[in-house]
Protein backbone atom coordinates (compact mmCIF):
# COMPACT_ATOMS: atom_id res chain seq x y z
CA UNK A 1 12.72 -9.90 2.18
CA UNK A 2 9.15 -11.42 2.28
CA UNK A 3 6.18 -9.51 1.21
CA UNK A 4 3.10 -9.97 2.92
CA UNK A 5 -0.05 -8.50 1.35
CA UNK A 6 -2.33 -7.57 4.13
CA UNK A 7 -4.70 -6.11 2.05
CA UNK A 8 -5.23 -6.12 -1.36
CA UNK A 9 -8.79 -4.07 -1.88
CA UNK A 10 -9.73 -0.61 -3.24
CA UNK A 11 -10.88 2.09 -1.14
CA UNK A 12 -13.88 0.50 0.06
CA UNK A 13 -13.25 -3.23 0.44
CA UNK A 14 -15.01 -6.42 -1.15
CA UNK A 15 -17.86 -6.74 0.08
CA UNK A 16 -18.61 -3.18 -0.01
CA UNK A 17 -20.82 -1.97 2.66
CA UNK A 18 -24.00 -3.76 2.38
CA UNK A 19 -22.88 -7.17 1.52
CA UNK A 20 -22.52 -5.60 -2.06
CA UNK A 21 -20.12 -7.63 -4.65
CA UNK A 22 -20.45 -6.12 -7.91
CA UNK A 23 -19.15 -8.52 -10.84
CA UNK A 24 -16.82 -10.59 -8.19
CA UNK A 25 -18.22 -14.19 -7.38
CA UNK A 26 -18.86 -14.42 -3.84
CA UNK A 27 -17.82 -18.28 -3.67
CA UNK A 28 -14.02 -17.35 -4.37
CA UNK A 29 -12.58 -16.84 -1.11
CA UNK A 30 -9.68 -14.49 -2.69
CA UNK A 31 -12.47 -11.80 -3.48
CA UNK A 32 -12.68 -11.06 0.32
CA UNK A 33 -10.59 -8.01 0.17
CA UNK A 34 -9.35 -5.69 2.87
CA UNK A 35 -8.09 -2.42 2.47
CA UNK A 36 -4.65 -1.96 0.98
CA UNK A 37 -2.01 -2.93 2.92
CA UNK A 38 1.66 -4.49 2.45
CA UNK A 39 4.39 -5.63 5.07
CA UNK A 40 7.73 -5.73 4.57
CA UNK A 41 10.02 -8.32 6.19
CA UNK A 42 13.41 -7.69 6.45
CA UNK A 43 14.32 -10.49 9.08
CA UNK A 44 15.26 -8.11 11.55
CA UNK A 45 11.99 -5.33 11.34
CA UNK A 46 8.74 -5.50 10.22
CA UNK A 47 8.03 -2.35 7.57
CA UNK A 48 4.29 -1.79 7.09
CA UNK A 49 3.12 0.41 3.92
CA UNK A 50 -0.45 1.48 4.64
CA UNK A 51 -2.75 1.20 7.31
CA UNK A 52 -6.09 1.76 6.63
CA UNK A 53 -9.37 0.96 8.50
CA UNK A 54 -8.89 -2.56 8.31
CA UNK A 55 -5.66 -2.66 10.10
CA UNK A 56 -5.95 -4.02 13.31
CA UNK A 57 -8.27 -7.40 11.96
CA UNK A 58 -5.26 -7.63 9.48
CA UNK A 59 -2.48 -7.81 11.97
CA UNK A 60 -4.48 -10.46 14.02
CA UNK A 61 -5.49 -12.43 11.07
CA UNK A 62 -1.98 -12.68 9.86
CA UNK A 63 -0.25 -13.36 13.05
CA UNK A 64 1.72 -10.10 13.12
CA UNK A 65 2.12 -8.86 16.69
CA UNK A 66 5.10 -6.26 16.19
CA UNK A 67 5.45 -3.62 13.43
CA UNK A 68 8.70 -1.54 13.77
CA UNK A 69 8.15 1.38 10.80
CA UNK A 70 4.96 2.34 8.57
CA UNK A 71 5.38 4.68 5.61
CA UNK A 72 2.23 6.47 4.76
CA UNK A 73 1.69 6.67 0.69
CA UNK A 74 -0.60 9.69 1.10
CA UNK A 75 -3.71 10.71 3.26
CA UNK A 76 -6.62 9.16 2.10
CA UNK A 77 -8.57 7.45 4.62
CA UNK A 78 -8.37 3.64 3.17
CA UNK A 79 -4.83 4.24 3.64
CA UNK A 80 -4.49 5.87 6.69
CA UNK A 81 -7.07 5.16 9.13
CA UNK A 82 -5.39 2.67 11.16
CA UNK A 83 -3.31 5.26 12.86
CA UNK A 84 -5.00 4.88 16.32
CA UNK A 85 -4.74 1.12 16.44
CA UNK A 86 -0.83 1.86 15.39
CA UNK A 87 -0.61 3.76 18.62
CA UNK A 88 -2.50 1.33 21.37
CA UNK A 89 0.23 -1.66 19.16
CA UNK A 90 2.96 0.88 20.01
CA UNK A 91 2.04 0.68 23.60
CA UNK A 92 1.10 -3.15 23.92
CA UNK A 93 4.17 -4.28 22.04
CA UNK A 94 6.21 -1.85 24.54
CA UNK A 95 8.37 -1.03 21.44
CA UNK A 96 8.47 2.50 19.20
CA UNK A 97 7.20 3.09 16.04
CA UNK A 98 8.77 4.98 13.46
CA UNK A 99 6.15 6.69 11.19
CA UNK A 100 7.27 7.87 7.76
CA UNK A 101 5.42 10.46 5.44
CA UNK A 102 5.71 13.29 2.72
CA UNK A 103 5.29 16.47 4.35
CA UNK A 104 2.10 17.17 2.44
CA UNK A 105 0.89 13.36 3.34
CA UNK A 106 1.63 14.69 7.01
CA UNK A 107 -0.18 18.09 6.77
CA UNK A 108 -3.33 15.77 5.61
CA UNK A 109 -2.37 13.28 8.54
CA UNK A 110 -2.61 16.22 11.66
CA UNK A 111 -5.89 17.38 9.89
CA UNK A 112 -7.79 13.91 10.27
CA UNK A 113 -6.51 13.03 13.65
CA UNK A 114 -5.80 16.64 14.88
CA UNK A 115 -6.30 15.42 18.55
CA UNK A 116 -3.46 13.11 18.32
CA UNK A 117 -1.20 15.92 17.95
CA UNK A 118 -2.36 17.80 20.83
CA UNK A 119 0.30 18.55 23.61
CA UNK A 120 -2.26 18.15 26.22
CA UNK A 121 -3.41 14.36 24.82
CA UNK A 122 -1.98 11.82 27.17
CA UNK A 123 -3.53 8.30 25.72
CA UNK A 124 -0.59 5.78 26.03
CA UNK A 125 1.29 4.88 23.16
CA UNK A 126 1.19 8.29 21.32
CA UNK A 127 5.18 8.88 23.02
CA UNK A 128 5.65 5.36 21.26
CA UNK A 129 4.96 7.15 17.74
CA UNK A 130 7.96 8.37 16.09
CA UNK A 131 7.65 10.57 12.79
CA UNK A 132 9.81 11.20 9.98
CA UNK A 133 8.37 13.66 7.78
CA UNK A 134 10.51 13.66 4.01
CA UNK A 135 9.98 15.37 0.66
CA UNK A 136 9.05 12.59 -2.00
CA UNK A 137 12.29 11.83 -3.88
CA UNK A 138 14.53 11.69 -1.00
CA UNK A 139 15.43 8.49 0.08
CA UNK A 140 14.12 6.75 3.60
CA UNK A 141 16.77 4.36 5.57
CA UNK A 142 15.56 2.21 8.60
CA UNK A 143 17.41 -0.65 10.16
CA UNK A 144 20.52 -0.09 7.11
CA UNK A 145 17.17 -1.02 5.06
CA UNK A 146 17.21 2.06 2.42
CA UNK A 147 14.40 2.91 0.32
CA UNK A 148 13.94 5.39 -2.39
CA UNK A 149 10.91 7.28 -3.22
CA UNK A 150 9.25 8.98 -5.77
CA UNK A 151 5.67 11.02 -5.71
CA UNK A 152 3.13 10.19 -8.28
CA UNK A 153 -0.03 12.14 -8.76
CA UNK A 154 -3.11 11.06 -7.49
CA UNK A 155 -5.76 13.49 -8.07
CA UNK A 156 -5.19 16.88 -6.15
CA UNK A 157 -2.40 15.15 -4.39
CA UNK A 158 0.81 13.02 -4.34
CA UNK A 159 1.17 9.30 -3.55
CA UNK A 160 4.53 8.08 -2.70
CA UNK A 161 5.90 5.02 -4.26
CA UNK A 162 8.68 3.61 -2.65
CA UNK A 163 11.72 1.27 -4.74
CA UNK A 164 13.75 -1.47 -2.14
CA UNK A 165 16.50 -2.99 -4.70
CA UNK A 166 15.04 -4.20 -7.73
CA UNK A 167 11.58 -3.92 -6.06
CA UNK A 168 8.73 -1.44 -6.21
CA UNK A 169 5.52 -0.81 -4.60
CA UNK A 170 3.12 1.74 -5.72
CA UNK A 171 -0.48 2.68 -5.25
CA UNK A 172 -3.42 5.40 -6.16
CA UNK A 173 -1.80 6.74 -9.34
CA UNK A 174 -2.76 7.00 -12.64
CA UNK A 175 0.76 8.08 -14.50
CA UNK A 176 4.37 7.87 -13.83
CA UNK A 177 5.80 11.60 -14.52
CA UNK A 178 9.07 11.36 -16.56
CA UNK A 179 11.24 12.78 -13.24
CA UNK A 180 9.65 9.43 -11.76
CA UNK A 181 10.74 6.64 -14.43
CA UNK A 182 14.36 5.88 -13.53
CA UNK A 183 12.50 4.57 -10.11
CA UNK A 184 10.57 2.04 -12.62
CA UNK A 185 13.16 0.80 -14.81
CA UNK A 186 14.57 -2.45 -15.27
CA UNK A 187 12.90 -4.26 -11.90
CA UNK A 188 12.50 -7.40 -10.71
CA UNK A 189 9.53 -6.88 -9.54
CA UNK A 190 6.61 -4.51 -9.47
CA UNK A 191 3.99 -4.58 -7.21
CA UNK A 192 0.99 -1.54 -8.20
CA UNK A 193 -2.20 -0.96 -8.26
CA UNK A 194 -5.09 -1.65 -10.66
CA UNK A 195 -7.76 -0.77 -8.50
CA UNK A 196 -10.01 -0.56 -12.34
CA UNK A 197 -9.46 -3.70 -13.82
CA UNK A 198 -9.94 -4.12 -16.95
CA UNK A 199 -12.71 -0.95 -17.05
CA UNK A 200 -11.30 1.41 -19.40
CA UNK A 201 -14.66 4.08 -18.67
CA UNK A 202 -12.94 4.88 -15.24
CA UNK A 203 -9.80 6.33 -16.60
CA UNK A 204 -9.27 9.92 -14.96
CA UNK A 205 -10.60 8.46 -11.96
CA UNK A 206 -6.37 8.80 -10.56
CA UNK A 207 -6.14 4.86 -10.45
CA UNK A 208 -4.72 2.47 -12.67
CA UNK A 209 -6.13 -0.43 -14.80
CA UNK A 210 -4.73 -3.75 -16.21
CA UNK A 211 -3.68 -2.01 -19.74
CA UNK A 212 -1.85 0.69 -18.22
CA UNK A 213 -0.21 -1.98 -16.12
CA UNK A 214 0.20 -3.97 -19.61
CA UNK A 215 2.17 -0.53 -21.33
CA UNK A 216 4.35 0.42 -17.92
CA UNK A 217 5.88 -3.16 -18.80
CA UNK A 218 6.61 -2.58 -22.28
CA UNK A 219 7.96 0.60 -21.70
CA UNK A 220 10.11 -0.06 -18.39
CA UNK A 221 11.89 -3.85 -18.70
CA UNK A 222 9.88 -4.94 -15.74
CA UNK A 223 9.96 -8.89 -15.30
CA UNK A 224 7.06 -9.90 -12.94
CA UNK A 225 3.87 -7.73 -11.99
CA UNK A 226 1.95 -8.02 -8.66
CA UNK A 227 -1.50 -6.29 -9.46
CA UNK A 228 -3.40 -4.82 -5.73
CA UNK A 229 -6.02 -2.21 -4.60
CA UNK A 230 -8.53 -4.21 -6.81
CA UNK A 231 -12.22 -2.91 -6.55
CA UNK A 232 -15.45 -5.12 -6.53
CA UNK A 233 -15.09 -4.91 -10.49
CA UNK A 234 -11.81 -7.46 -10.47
CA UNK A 235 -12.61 -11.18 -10.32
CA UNK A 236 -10.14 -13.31 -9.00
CA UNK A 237 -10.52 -16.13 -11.53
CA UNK A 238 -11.98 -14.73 -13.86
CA UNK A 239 -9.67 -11.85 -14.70
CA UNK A 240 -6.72 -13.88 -13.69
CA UNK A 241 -7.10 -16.08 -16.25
CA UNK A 242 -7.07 -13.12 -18.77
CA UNK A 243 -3.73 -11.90 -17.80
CA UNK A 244 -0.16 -12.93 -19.74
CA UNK A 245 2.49 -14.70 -17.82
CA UNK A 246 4.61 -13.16 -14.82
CA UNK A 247 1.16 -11.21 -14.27
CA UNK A 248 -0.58 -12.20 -10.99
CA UNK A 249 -2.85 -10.54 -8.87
CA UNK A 250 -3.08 -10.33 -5.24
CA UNK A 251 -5.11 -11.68 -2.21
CA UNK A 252 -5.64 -10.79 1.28
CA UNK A 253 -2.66 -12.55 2.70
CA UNK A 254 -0.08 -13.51 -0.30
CA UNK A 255 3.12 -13.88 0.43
CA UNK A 256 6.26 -13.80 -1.81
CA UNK A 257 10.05 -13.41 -1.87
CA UNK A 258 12.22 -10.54 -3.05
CA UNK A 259 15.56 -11.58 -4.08
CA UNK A 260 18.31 -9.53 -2.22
């Protein structure tokens, strides 16, 4: 399988709105971040994880013009905003989508975009959508591809994390509740957020930062970390170069294997 990292910013990109870059150096090309964002390639379907606002200028900057399933980690807007753009791609690729959510991620879903859900809406490409609404823990299968998932706090609500093999992704969360840990253990790889960096004065904020990434591998025998939804706070060299080895953190289009 090849990861693709569409998009490896926090909630409100880098730049922020008004060309603002807080400690990130504006020369470094991998501090351009998009909102998160992550495509799975199994050779025979595309699996998207996330679209947010930014989706559409992703899929044309990388190239991707078909996207067979999208899972939905939970209903915040960086992560789910893309949703229209899903359904025109449904109807220009002439191919279905399967759309995959918690039932509480979907409640939140028919609450932003209530008019996509009514009967009487006939824009093309919504009878293209195809939605597969699970409780977090079950496990998802698309394609024979099987994927198991957990929910992880995130404020007042639940992000799902989702495990393929000895691979995990998982985003907006701050701890991993003990039901949650077998999901964690012993992987390859891990690829998570630390959308604080290495600002410990933002803990409680329901994100992650590079120490809690630092204990989750002492604790769980992971062997290589992926670090994504980085705010304007996260240098690309700079705080690269602070991290240990098999710790790397992502760009707006990073690609990598996962061993099968």
């Amino acid at each position: 399988m090849i990861v693709t990292i569409l998009g490896s910013g926090s909630a409100y990109g880098a730049p922020q709105a008004g060309n603002y870059f807080g400690q990130t150096d504006r020369s470094e090309p991998k501090n351009y971040r998009t909102r998160s964002s992550v495509l799975f390639d199994f050779g025979d379907c595309n699996f998207l994880i996330d679209a947010g606002p930014d989706f559409r200028t992703q899929l044309n900057t990388n190239n991707v013009s078909k996207i067979d399933a999208v899972l939905f980690t939970h209903a915040h807007a960086d992560h789910i905003n893309g949703l229209p753009d899903i359904q025109r791609l449904a109807s220009n690729q002439k191919h279905p989508i399967d759309l995959f959510c918690s039932k509480e991620t979907f409640e939140g879903i028919k609450l932003c975009y209530f008019y996509m859900f009514n009967n009487n809406n006939q824009e093309r490409g919504l009878e293209s959508l195809r939605w597969h609404v699970f409780e977090n823990g079950d496990n998802i299968e698309f394609n024979g591809h099987v994927l198991a998932t957990t929910g992880l706090v995130h404020r007042n609500m639940l992000s799902t994390a989702v495990r393929y093999k000895n691979f995990l992704f998982a985003t907006d969360f701050e701890e991993i509740p003990e039901m949650s840990v077998p999901l964690f253990k012993n992987l390859d790889c891990i690829l998570m957020e630390t959308n604080n960096g290495f600002n410990t004065t933002r803990r409680g904020n329901g994100h992650n930062d590079f120490y809690a990434a630092l204990n989750i591998r002492d604790r769980l025998n992971i062997k290589k970390f992926v670090l994504t939804h980085l705010n304007i706070d996260v240098d690309y060299c700079r705080d690269g170069k602070k991290l240990p080895e098999n710790f790397e953190l992502a760009y707006d289009g990073m690609k990598f294997d996962v061993d099968e």
